[in-house]
PDB file of N, CA and C in Angstrom:
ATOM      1  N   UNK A   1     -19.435  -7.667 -11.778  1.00  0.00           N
ATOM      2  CA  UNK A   1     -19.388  -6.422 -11.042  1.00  0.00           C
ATOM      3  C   UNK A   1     -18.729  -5.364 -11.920  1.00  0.00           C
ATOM      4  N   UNK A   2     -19.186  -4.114 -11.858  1.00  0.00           N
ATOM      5  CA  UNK A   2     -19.019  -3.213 -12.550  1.00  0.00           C
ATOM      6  C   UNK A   2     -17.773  -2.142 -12.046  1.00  0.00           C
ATOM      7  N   UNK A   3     -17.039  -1.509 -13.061  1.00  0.00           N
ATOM      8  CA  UNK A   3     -15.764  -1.242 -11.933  1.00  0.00           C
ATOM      9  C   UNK A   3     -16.105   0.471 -11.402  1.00  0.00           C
ATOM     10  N   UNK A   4     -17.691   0.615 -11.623  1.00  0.00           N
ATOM     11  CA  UNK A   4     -18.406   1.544 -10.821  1.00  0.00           C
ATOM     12  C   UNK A   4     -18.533   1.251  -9.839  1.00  0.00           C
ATOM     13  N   UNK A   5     -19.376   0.134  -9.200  1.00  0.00           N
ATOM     14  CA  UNK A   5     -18.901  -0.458  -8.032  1.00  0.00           C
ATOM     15  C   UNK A   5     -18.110  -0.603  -7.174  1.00  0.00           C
ATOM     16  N   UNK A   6     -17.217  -1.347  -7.734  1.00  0.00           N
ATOM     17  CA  UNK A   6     -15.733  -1.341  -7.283  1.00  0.00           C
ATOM     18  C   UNK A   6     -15.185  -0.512  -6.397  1.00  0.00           C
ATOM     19  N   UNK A   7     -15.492   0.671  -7.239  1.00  0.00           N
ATOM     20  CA  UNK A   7     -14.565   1.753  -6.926  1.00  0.00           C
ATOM     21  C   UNK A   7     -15.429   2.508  -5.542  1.00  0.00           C
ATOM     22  N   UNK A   8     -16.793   2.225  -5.437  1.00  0.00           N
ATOM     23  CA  UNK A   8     -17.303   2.408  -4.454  1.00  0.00           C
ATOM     24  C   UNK A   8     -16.840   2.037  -2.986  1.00  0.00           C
ATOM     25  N   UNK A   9     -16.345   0.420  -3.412  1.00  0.00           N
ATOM     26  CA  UNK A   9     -15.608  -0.435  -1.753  1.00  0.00           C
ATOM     27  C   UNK A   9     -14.509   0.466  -1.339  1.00  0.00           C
ATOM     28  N   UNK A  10     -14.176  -0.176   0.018  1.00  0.00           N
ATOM     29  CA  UNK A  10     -13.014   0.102   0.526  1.00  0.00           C
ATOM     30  C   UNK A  10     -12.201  -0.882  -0.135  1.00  0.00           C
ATOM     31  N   UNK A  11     -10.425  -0.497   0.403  1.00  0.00           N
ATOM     32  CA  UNK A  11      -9.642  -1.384  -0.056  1.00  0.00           C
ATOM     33  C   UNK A  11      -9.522  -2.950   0.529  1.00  0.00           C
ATOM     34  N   UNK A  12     -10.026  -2.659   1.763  1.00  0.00           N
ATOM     35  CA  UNK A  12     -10.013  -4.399   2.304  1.00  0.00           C
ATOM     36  C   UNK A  12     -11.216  -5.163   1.577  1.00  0.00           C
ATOM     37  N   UNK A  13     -12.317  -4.585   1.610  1.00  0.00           N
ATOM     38  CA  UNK A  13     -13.050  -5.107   0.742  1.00  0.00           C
ATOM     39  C   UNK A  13     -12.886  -5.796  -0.794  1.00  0.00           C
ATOM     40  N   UNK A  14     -11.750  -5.163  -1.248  1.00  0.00           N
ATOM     41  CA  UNK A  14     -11.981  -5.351  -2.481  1.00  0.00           C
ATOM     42  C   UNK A  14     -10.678  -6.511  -2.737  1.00  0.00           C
ATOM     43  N   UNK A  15      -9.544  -6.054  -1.331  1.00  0.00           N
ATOM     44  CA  UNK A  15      -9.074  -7.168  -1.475  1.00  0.00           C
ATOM     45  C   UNK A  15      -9.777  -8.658  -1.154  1.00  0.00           C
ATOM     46  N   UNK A  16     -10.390  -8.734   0.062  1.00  0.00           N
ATOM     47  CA  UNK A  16     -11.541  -9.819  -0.024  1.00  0.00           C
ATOM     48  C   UNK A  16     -11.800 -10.403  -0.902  1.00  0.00           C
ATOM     49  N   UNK A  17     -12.202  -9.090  -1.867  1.00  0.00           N
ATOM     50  CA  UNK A  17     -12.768  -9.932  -3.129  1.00  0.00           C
ATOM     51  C   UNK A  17     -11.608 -10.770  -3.962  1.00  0.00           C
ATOM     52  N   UNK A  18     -10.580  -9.925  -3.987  1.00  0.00           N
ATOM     53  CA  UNK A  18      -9.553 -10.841  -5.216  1.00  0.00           C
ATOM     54  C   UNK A  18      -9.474 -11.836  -4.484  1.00  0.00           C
ATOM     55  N   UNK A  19      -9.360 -12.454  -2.809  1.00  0.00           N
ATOM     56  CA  UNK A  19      -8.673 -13.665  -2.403  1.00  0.00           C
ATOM     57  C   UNK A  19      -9.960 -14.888  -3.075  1.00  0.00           C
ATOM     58  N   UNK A  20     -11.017 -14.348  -2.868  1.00  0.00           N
ATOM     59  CA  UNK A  20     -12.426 -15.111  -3.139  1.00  0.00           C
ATOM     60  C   UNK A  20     -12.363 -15.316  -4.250  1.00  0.00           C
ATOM     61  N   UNK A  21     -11.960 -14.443  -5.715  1.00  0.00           N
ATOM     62  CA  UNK A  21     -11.770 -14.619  -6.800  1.00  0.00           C
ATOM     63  C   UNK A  21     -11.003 -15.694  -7.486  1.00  0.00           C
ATOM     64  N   UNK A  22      -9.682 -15.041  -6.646  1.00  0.00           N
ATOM     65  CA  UNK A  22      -8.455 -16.390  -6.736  1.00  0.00           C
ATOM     66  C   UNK A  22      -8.747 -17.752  -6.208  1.00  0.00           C
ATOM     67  N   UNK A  23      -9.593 -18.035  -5.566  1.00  0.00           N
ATOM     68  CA  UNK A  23      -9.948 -19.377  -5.373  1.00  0.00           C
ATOM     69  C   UNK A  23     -10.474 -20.310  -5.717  1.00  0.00           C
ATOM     70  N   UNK A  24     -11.895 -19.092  -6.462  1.00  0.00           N
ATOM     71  CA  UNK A  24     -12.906 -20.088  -7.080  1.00  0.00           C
ATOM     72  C   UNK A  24     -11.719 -19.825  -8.831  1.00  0.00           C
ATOM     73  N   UNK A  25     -10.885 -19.055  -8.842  1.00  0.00           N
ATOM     74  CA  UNK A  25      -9.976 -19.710  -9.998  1.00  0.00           C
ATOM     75  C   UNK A  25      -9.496 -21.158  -9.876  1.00  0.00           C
ATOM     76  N   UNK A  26      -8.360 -21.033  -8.455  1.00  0.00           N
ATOM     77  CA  UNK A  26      -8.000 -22.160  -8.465  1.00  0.00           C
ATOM     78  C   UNK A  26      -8.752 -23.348  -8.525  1.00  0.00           C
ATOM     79  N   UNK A  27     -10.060 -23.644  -8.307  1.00  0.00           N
ATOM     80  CA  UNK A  27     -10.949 -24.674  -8.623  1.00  0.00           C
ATOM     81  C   UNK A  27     -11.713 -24.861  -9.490  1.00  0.00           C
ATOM     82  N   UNK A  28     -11.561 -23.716 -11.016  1.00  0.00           N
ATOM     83  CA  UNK A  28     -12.246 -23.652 -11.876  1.00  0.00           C
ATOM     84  C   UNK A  28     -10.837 -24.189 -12.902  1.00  0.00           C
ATOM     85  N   UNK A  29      -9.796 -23.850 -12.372  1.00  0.00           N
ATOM     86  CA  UNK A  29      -8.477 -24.556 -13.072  1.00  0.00           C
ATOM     87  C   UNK A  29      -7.865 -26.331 -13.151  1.00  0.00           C
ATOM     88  N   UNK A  30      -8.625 -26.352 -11.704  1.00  0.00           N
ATOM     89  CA  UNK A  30      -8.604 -27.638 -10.810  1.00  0.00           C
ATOM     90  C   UNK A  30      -9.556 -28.649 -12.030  1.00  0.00           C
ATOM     91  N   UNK A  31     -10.926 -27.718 -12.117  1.00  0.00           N
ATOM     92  CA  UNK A  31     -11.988 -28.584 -13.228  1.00  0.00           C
ATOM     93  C   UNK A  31     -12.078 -28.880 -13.921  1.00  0.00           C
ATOM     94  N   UNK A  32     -10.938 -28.317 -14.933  1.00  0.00           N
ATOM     95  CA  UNK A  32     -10.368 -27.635 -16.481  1.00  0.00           C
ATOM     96  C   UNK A  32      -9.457 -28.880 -16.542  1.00  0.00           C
ATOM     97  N   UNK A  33      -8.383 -28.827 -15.470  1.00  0.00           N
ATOM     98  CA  UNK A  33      -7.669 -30.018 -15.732  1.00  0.00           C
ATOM     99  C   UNK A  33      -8.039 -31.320 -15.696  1.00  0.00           C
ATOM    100  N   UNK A  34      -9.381 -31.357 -15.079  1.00  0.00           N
ATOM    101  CA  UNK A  34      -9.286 -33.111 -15.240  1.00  0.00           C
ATOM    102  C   UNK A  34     -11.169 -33.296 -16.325  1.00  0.00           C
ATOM    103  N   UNK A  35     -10.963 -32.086 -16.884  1.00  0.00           N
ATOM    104  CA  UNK A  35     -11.937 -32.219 -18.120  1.00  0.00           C
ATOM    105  C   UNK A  35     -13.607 -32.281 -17.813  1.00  0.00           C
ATOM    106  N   UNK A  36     -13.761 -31.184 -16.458  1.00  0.00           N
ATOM    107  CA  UNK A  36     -15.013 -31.731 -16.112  1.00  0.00           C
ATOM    108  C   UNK A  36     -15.904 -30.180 -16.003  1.00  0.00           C
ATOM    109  N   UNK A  37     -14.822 -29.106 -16.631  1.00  0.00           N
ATOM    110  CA  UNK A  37     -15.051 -27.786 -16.750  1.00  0.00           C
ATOM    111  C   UNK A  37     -16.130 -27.841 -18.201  1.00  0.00           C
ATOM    112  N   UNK A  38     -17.080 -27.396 -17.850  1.00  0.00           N
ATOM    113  CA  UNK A  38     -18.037 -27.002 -19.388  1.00  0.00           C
ATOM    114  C   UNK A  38     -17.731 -25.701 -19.971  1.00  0.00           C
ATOM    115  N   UNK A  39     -17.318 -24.679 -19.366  1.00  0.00           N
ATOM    116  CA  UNK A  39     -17.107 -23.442 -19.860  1.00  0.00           C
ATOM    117  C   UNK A  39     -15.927 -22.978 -19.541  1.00  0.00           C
ATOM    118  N   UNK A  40     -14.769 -23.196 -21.037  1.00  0.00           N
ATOM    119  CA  UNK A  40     -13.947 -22.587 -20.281  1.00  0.00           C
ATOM    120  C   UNK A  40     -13.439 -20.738 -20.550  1.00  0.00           C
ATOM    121  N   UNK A  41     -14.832 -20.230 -20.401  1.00  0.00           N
ATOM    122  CA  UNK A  41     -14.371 -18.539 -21.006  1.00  0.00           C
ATOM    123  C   UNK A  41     -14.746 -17.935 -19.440  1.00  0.00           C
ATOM    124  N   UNK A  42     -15.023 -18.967 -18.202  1.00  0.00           N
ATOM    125  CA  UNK A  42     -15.227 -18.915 -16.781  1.00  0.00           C
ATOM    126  C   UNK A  42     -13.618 -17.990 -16.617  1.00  0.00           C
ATOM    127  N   UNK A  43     -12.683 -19.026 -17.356  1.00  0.00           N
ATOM    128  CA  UNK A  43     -11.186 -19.113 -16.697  1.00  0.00           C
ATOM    129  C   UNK A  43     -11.056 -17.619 -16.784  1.00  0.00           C
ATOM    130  N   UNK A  44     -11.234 -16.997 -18.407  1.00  0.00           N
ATOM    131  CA  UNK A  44     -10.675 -15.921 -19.030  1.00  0.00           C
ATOM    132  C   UNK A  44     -11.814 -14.691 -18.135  1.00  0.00           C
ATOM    133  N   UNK A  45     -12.685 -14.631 -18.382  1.00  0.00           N
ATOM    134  CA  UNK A  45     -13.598 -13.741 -16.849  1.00  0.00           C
ATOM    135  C   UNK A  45     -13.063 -13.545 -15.611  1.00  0.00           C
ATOM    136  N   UNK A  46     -12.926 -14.778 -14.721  1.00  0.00           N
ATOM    137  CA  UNK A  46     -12.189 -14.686 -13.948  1.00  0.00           C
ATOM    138  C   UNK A  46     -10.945 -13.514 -13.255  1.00  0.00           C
ATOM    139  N   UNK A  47     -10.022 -14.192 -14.290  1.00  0.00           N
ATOM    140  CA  UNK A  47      -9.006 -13.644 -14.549  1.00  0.00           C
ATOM    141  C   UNK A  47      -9.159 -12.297 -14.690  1.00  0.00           C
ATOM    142  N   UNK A  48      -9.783 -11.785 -15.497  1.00  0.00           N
ATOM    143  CA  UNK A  48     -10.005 -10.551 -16.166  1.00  0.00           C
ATOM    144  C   UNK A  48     -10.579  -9.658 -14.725  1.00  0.00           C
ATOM    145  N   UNK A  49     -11.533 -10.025 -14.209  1.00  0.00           N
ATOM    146  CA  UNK A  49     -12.004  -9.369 -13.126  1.00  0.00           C
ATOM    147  C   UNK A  49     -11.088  -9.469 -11.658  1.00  0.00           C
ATOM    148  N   UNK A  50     -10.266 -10.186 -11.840  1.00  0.00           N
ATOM    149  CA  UNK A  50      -8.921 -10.470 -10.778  1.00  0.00           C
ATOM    150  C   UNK A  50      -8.513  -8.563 -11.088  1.00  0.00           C
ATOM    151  N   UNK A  51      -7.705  -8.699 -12.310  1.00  0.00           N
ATOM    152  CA  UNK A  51      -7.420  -7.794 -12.808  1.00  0.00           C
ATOM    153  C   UNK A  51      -7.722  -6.440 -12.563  1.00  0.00           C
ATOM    154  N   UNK A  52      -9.052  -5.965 -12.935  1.00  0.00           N
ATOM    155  CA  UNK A  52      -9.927  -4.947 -12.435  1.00  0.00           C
ATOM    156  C   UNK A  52      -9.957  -4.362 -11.144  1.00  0.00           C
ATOM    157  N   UNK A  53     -10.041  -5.520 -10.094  1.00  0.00           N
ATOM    158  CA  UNK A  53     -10.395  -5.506  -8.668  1.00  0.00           C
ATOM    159  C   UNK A  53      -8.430  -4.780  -8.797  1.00  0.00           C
ATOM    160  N   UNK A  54      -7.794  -5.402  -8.907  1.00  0.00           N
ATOM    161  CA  UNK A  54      -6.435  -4.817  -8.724  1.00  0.00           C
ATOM    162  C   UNK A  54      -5.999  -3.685  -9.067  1.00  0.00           C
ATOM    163  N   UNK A  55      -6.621  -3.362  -9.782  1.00  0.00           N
ATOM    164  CA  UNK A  55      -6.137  -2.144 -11.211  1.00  0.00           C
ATOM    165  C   UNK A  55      -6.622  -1.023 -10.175  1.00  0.00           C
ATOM    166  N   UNK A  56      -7.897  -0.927  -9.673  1.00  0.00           N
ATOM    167  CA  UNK A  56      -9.050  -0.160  -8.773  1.00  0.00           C
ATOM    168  C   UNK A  56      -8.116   0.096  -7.372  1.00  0.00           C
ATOM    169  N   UNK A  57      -7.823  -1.165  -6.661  1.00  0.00           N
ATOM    170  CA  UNK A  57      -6.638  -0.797  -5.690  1.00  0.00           C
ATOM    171  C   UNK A  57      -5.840  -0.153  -6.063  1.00  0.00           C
ATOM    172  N   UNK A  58      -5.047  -0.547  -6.938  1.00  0.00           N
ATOM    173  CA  UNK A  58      -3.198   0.448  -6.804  1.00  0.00           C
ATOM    174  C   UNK A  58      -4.333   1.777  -7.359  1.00  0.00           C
ATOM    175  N   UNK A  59      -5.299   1.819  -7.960  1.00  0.00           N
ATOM    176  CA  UNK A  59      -5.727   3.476  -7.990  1.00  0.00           C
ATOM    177  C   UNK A  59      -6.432   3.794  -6.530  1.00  0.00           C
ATOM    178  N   UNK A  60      -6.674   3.681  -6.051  1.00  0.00           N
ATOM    179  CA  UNK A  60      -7.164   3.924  -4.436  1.00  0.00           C
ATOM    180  C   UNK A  60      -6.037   3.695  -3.507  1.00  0.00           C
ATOM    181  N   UNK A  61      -5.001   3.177  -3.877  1.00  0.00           N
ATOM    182  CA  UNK A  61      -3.911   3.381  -2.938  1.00  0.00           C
ATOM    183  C   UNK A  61      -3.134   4.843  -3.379  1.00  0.00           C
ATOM    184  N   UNK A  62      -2.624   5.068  -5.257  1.00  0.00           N
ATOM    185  CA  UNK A  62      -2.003   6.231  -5.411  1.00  0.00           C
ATOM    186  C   UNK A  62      -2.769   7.257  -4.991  1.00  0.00           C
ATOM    187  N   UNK A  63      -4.092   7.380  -5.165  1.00  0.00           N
ATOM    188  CA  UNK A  63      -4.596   8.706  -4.673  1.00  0.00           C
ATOM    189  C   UNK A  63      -4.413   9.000  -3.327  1.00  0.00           C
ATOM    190  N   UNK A  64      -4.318   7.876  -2.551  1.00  0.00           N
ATOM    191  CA  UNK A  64      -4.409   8.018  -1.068  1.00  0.00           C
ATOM    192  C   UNK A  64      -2.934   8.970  -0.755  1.00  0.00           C
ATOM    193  N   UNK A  65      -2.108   8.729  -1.666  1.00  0.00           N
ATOM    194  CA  UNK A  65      -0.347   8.972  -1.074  1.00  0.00           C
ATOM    195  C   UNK A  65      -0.436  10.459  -1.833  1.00  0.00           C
TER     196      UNK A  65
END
């Protein structure tokens, strides 16, 4: 997702998204540890788009104030 997009959602939406994000982390971490992960640049994506989705909030929250 593009953080053109993004910036399109509302904020519940987008939190949505990080909880959904953070999960399929935690089970892509879960896969990693017991060696059954094939890709692990999943982890570093992930992560990275955690990031984004967050970065996009606290800017849609400061403008709001």
């Amino acid at each position: 997702m593009k953080i053109s997009e993004m910036r399109e959602l509302s904020v519940d939406e987008l939190s949505g998204k990080v909880v959904d994000m953070s999960e399929e982390l935690f089970k892509l971490r879960f896969q990693n540890g017991i060696r059954q992960l094939e890709s692990t640049a999943k982890l570093k994506n992930i992560r990275k788009n955690i990031a984004r989705v967050k970065t996009v909030i606290s800017e849609k929250k400061a403008h709001a104030a």
